[in-house]
N, C-alpha and C. Protein backbone atom coordinates (compact mmCIF):
# COMPACT_ATOMS: atom_id res chain seq x y z
N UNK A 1 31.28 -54.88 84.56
CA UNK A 1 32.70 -55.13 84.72
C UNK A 1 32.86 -56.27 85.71
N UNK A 2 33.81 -57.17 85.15
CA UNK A 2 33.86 -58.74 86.47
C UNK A 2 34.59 -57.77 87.07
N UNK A 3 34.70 -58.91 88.16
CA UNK A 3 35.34 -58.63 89.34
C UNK A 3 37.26 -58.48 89.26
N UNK A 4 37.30 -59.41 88.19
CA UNK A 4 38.84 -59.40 87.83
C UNK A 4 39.15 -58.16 87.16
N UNK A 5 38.20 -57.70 86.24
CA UNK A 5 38.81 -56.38 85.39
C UNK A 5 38.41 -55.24 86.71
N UNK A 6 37.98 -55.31 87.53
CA UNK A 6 37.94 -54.01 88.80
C UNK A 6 38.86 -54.08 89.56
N UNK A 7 39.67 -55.31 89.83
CA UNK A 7 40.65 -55.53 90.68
C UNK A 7 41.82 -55.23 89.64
N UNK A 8 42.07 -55.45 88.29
CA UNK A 8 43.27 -54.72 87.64
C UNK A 8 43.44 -53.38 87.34
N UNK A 9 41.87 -52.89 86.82
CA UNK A 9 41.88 -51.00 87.07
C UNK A 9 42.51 -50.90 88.37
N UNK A 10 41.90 -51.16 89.91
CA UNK A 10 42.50 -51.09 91.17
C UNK A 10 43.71 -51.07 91.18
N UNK A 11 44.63 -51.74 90.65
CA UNK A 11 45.57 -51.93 90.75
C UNK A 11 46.67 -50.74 89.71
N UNK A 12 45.83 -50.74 88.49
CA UNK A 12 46.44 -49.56 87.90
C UNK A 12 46.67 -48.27 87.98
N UNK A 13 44.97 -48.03 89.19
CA UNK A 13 45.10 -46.45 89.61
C UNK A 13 45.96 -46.77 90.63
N UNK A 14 46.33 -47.60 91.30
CA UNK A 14 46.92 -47.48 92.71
C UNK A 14 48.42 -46.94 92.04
N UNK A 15 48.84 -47.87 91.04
CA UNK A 15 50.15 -47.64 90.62
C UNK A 15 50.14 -46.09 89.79
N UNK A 16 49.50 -45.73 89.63
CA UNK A 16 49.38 -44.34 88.72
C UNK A 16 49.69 -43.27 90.11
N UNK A 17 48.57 -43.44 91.48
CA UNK A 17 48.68 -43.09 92.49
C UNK A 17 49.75 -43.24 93.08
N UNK A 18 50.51 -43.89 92.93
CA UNK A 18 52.05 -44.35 93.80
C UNK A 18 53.23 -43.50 92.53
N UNK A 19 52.94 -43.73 91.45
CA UNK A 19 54.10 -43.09 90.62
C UNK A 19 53.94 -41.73 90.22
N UNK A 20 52.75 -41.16 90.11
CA UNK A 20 52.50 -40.10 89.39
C UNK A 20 51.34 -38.78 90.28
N UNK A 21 51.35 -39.20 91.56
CA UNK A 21 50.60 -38.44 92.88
C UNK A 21 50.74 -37.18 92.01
N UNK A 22 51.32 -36.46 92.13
CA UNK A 22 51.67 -34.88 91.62
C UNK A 22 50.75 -34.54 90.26
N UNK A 23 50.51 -35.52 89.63
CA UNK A 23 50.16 -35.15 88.30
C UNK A 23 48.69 -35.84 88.13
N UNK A 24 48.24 -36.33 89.09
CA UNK A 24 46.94 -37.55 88.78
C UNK A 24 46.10 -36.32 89.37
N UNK A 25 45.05 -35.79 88.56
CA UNK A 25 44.13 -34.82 89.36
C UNK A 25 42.93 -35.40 89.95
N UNK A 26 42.47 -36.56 89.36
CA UNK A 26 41.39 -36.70 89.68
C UNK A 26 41.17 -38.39 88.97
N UNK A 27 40.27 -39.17 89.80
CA UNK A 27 40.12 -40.39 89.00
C UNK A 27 38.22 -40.78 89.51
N UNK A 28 37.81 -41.10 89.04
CA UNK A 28 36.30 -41.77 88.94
C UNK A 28 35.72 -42.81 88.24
N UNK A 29 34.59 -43.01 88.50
CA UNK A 29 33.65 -44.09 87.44
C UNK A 29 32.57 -43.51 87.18
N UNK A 30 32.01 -44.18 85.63
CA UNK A 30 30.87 -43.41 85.47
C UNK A 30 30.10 -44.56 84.21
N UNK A 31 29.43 -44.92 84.29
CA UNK A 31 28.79 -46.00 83.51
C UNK A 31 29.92 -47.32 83.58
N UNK A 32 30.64 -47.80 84.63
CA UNK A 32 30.65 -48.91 84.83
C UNK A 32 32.05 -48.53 84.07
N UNK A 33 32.77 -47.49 83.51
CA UNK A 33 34.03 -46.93 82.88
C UNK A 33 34.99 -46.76 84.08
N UNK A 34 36.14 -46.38 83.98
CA UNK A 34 37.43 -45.71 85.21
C UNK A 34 37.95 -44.70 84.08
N UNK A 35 38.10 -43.29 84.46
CA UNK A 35 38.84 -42.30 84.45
C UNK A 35 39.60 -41.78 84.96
N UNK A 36 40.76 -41.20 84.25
CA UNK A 36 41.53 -40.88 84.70
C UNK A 36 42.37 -39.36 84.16
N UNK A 37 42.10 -38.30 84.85
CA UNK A 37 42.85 -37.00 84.46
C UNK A 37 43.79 -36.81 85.08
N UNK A 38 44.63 -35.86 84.34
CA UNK A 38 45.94 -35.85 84.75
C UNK A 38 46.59 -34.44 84.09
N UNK A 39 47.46 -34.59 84.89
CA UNK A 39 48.28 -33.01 84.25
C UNK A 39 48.57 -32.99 82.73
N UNK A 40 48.41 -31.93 81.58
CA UNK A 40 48.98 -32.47 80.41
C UNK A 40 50.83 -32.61 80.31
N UNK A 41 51.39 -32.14 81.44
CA UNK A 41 52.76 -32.44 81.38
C UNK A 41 53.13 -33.52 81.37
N UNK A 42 52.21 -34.34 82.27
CA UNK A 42 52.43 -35.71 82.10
C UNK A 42 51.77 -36.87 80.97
N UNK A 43 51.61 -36.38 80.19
CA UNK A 43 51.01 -36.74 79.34
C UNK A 43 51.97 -38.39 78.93
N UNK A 44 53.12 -38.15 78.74
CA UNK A 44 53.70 -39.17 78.06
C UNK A 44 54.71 -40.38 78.56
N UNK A 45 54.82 -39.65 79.91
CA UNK A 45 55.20 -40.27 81.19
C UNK A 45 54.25 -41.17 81.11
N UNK A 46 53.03 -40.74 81.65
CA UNK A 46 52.06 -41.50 82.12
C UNK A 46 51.43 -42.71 81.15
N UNK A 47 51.47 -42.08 79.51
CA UNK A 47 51.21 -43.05 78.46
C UNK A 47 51.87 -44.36 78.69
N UNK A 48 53.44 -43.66 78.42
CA UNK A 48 54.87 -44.54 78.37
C UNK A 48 54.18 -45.88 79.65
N UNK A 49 53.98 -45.15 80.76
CA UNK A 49 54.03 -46.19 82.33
C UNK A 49 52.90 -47.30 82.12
N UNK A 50 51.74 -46.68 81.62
CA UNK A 50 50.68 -47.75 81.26
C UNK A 50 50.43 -48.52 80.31
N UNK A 51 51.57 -48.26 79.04
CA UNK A 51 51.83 -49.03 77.86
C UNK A 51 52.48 -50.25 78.53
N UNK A 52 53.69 -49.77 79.21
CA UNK A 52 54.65 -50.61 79.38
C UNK A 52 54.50 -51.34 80.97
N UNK A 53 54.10 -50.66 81.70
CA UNK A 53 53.96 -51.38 83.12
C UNK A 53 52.49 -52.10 83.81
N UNK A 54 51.85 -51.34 82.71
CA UNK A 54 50.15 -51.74 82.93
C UNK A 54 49.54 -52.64 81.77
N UNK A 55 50.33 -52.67 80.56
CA UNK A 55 49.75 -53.71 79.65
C UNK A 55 48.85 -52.97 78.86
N UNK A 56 48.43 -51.64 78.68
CA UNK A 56 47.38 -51.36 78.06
C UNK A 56 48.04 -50.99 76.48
N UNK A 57 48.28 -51.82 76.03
CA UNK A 57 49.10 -52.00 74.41
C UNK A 57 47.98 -51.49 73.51
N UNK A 58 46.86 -51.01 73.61
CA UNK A 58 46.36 -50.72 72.64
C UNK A 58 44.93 -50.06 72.47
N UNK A 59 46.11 -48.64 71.89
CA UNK A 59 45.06 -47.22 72.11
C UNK A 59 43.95 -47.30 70.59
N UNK A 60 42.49 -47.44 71.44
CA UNK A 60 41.40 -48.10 70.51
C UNK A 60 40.93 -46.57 70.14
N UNK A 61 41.02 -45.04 70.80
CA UNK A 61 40.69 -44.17 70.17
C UNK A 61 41.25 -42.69 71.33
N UNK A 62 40.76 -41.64 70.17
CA UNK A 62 41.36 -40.52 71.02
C UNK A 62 40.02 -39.30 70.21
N UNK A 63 39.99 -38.74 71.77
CA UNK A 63 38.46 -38.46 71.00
C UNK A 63 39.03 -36.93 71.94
N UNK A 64 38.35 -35.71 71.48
CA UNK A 64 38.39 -34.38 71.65
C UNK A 64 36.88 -33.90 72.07
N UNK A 65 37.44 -32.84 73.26
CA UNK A 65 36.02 -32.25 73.20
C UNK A 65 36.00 -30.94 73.79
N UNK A 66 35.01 -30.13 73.40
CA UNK A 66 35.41 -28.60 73.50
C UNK A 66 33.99 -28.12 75.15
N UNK A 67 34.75 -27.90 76.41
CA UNK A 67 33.97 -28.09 77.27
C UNK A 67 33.14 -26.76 77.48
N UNK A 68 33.77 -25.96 76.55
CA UNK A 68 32.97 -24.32 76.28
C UNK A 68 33.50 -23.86 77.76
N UNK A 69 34.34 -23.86 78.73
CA UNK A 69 34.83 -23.11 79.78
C UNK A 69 36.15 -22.34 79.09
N UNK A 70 36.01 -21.58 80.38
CA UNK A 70 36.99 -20.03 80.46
C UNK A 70 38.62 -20.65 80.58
N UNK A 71 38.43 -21.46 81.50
CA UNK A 71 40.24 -22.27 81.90
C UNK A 71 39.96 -23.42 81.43
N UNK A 72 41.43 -24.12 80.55
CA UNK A 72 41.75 -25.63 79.89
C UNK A 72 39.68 -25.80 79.38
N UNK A 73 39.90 -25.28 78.52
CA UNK A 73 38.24 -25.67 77.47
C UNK A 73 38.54 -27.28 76.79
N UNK A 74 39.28 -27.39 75.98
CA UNK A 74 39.49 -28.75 75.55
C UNK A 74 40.04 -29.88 76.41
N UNK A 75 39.34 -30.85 76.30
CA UNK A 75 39.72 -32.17 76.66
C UNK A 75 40.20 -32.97 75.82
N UNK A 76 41.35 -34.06 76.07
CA UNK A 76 41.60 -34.97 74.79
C UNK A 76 41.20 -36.17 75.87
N UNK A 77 40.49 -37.24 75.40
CA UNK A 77 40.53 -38.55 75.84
C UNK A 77 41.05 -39.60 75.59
N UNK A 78 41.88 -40.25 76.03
CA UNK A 78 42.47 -41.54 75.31
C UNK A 78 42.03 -42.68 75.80
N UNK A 79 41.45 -43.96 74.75
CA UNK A 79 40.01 -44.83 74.99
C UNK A 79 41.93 -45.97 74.86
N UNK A 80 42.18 -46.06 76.33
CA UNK A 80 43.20 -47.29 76.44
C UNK A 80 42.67 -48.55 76.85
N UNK A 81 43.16 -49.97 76.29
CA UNK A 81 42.22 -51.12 76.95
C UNK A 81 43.61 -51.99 77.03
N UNK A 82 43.46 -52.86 78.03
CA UNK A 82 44.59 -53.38 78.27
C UNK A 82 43.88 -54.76 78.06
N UNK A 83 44.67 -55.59 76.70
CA UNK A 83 43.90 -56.49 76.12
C UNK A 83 44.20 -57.99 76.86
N UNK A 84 45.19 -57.79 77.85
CA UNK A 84 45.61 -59.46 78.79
C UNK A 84 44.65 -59.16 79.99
N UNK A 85 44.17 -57.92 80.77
CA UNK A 85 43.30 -58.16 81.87
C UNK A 85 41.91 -57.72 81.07
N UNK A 86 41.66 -57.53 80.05
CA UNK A 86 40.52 -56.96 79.43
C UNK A 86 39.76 -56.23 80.56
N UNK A 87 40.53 -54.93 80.32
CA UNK A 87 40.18 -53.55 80.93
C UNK A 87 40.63 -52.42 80.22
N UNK A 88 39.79 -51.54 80.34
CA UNK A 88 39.74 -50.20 79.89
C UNK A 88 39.94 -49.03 80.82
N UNK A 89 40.54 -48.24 79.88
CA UNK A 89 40.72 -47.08 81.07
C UNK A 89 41.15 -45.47 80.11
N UNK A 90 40.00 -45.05 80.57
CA UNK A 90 39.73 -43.53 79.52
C UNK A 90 40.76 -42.61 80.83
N UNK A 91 41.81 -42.09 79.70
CA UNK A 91 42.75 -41.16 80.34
C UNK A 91 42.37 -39.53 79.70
N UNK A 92 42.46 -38.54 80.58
CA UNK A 92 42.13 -37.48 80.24
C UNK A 92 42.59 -36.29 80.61
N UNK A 93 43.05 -35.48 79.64
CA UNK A 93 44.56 -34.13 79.82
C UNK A 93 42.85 -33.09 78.89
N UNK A 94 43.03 -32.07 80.03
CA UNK A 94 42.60 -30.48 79.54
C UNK A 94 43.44 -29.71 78.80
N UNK A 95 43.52 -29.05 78.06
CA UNK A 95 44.40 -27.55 77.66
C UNK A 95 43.49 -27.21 77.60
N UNK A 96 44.23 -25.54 77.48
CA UNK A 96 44.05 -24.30 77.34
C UNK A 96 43.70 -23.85 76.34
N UNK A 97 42.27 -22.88 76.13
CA UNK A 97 41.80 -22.55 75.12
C UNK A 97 42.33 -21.38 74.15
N UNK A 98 43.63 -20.68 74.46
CA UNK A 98 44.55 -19.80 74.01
C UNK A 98 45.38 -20.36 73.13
N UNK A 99 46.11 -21.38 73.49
CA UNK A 99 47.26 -22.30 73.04
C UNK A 99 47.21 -24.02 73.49
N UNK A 100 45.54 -24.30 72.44
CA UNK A 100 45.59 -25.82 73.06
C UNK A 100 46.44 -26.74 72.37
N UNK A 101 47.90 -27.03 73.18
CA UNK A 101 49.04 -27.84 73.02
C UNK A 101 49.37 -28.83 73.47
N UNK A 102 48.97 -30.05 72.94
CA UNK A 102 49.62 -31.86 74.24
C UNK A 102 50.65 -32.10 73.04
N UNK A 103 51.42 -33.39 73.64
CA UNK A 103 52.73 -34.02 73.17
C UNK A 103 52.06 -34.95 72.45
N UNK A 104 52.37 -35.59 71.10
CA UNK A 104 51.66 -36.56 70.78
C UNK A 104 52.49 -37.78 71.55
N UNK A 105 51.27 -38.79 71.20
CA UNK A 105 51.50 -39.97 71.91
C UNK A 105 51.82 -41.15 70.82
N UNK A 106 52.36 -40.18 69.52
CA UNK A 106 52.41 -41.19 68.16
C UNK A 106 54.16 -42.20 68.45
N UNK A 107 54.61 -41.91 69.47
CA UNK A 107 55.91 -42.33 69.72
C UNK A 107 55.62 -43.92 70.95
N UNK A 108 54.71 -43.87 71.24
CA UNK A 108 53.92 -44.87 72.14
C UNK A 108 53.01 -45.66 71.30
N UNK A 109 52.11 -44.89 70.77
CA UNK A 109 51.20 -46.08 69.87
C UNK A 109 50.97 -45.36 68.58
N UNK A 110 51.95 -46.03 67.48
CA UNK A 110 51.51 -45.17 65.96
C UNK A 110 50.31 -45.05 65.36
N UNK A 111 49.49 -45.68 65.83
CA UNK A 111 47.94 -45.46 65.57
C UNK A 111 47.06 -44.43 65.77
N UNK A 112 48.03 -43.44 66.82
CA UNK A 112 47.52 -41.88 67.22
C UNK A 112 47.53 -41.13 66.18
N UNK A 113 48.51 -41.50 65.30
CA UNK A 113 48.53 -40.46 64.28
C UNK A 113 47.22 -39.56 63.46
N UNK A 114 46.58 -40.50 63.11
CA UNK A 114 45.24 -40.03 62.44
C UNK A 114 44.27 -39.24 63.62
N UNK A 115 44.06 -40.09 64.76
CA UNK A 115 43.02 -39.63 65.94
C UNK A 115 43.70 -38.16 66.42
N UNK A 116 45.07 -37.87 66.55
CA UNK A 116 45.23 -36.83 67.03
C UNK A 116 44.91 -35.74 65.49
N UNK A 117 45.15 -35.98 64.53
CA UNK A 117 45.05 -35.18 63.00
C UNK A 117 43.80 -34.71 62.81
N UNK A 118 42.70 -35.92 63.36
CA UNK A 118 41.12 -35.35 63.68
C UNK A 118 40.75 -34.50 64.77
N UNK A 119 41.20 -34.84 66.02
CA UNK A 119 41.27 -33.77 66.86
C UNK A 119 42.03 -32.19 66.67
N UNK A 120 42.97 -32.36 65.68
CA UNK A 120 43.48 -30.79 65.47
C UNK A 120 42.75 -30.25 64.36
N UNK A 121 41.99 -31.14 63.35
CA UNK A 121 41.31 -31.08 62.58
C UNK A 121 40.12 -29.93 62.79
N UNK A 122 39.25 -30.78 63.81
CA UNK A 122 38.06 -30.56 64.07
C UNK A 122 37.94 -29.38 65.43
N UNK A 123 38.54 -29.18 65.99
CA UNK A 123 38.59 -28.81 67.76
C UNK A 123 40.34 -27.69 67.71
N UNK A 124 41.28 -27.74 66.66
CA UNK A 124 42.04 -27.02 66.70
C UNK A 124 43.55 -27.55 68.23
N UNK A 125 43.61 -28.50 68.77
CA UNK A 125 44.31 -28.83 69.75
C UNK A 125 45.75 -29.33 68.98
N UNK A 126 46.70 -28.26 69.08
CA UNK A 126 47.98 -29.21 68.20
C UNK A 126 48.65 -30.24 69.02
N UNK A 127 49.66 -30.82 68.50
CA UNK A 127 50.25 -32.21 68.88
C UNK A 127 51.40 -31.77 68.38
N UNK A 128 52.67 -31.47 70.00
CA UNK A 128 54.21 -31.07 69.89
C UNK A 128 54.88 -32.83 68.65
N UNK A 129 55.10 -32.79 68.02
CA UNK A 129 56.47 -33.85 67.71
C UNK A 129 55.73 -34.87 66.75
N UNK A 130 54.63 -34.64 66.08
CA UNK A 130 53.89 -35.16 65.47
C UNK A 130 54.33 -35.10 63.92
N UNK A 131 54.46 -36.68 63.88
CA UNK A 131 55.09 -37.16 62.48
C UNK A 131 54.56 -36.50 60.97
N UNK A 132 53.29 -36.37 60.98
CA UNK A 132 52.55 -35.80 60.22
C UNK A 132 51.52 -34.25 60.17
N UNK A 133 51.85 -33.34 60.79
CA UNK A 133 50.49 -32.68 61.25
C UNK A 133 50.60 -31.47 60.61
N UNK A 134 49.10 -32.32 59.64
CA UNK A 134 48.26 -31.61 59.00
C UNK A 134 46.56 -31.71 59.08
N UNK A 135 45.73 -31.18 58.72
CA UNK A 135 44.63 -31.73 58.24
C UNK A 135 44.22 -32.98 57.77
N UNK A 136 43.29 -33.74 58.33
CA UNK A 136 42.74 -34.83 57.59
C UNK A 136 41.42 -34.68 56.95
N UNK A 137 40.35 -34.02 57.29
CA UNK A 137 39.46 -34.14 56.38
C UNK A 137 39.16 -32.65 55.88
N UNK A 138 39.62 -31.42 56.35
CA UNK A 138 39.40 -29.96 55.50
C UNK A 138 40.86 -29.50 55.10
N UNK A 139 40.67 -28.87 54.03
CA UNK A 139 41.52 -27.80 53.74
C UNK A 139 42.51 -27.41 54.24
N UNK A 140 43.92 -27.60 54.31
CA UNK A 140 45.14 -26.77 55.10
C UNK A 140 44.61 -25.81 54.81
N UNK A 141 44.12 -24.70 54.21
CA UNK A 141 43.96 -22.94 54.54
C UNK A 141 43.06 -23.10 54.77
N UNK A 142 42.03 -23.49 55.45
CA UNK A 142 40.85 -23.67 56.40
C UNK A 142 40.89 -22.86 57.66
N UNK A 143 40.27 -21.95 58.33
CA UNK A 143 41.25 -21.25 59.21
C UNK A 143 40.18 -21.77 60.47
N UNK A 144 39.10 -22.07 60.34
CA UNK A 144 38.15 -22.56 61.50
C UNK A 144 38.30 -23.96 62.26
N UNK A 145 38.01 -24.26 62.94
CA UNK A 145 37.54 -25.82 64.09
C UNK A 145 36.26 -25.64 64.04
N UNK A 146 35.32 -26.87 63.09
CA UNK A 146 33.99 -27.06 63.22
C UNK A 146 33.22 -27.60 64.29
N UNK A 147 34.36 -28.85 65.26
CA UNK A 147 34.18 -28.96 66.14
C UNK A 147 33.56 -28.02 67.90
N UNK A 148 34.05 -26.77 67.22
CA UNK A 148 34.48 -25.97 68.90
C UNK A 148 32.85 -25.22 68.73
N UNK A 149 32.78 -25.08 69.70
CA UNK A 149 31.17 -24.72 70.21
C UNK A 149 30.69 -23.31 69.44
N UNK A 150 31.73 -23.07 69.42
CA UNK A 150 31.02 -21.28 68.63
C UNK A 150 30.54 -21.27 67.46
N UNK A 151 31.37 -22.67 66.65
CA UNK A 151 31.28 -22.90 65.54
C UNK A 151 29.90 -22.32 64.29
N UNK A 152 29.49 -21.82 63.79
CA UNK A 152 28.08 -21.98 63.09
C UNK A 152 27.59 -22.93 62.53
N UNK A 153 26.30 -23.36 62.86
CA UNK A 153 25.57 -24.60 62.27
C UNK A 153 25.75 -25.01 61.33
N UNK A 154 25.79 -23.92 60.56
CA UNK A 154 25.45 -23.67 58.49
C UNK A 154 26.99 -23.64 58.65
N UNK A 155 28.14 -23.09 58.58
CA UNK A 155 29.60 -22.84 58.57
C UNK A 155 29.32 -21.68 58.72
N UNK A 156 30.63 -21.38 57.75
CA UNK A 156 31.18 -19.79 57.79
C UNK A 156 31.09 -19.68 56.60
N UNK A 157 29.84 -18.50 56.27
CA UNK A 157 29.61 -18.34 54.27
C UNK A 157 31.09 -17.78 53.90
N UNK A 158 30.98 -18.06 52.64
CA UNK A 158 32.05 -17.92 51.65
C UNK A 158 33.40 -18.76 52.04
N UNK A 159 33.64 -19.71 53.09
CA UNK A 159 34.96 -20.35 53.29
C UNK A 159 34.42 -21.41 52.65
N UNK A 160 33.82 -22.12 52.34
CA UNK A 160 33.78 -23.70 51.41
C UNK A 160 32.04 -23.39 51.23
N UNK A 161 31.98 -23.69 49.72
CA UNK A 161 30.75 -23.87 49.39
C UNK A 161 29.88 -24.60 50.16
N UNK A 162 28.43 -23.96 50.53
CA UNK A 162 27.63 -24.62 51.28
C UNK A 162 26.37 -24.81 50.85
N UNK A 163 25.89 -26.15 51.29
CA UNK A 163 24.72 -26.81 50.33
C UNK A 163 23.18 -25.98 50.66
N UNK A 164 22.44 -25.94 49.77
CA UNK A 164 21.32 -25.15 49.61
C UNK A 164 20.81 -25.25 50.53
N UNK A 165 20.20 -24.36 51.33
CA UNK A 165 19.39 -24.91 52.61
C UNK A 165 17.93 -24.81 52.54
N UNK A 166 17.13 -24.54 51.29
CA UNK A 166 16.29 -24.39 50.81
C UNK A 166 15.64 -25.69 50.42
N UNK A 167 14.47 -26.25 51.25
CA UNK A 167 14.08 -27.70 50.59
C UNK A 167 13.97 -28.10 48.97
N UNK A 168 13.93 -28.35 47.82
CA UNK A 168 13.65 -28.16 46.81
C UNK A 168 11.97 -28.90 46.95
N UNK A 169 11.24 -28.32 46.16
CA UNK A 169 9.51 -28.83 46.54
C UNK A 169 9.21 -29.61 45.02
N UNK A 170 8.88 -30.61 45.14
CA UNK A 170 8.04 -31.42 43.89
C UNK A 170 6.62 -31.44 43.67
């Protein structure tokens, strides 16, 4: 990372830190990356502030992950890069593994649409106000998340045909 894209993250957590103290839980680096978690209440506040006050116009992905804990198990990540200081900045909201619920962020960048559809897809995390939400790659009566850790290797026999697991020998 130059020195210019460390001095505009700097500047972005500071402003995240100055507007959003209450809700910023935690911020770090980790392979030369900046993170940033945050309350999921603030989820769209905080989108809204860094779309529009930080320049980061364009959400390159949104990725899910199931952390197998007792409190907030899922993580959603949002892979934001702010393409005038060319910097990146992975934002990150936990829920709850009872009722995992965030706001979509399809009202900020319409490109969420699909990334959040895979994350409810795969990992089960719904999205309040979401233009579309359904399934993208299984079954609406699908009742599992292949994603989530409990998941079975092989699936779940008898919910979708599953391929022979038997080598065939020549």
């Amino acid at each position: 990372m130059s020195l210019e894209q460390s001095e505009s993250l700097k500047k972005t957590i500071d402003a995240l830190e100055e507007n959003f103290s209450d809700h910023l839980l935690e911020v770090y680096q980790s392979s030369g990356d900046t993170f940033a978690r945050i309350k999921s209440e603030a989820l769209l506040d905080v989108c809204k502030f860094l779309k529009e006050k930080r320049h980061f116009v364009y959400l390159a992905d949104i990725i899910g992950t199931d952390r197998y804990t007792s409190n907030d198990r899922f993580e959603v990540i949002y892979n934001l890069l702010n393409l005038k200081e060319k910097s990146r900045l992975f934002l990150k909201v936990w829920c709850d593994e009872q009722e995992p619920v965030l706001e979509s962020v399809t009202s900020i960048w319409p490109r969420a649409n699909w990334n959040e559809r895979e994350v409810y897809d795969m990992f089960g995390v719904r999205f309040n106000n979401h233009p579309d939400h359904r399934r993208i790659f299984l079954p609406e009566d699908f009742q599992y998340f292949p994603l989530r850790k409990e998941f079975p290797l092989l699936g779940i026999p008898g919910s979708i045909e599953l391929p022979n697991t038997t080598p065939d020998i020549d």
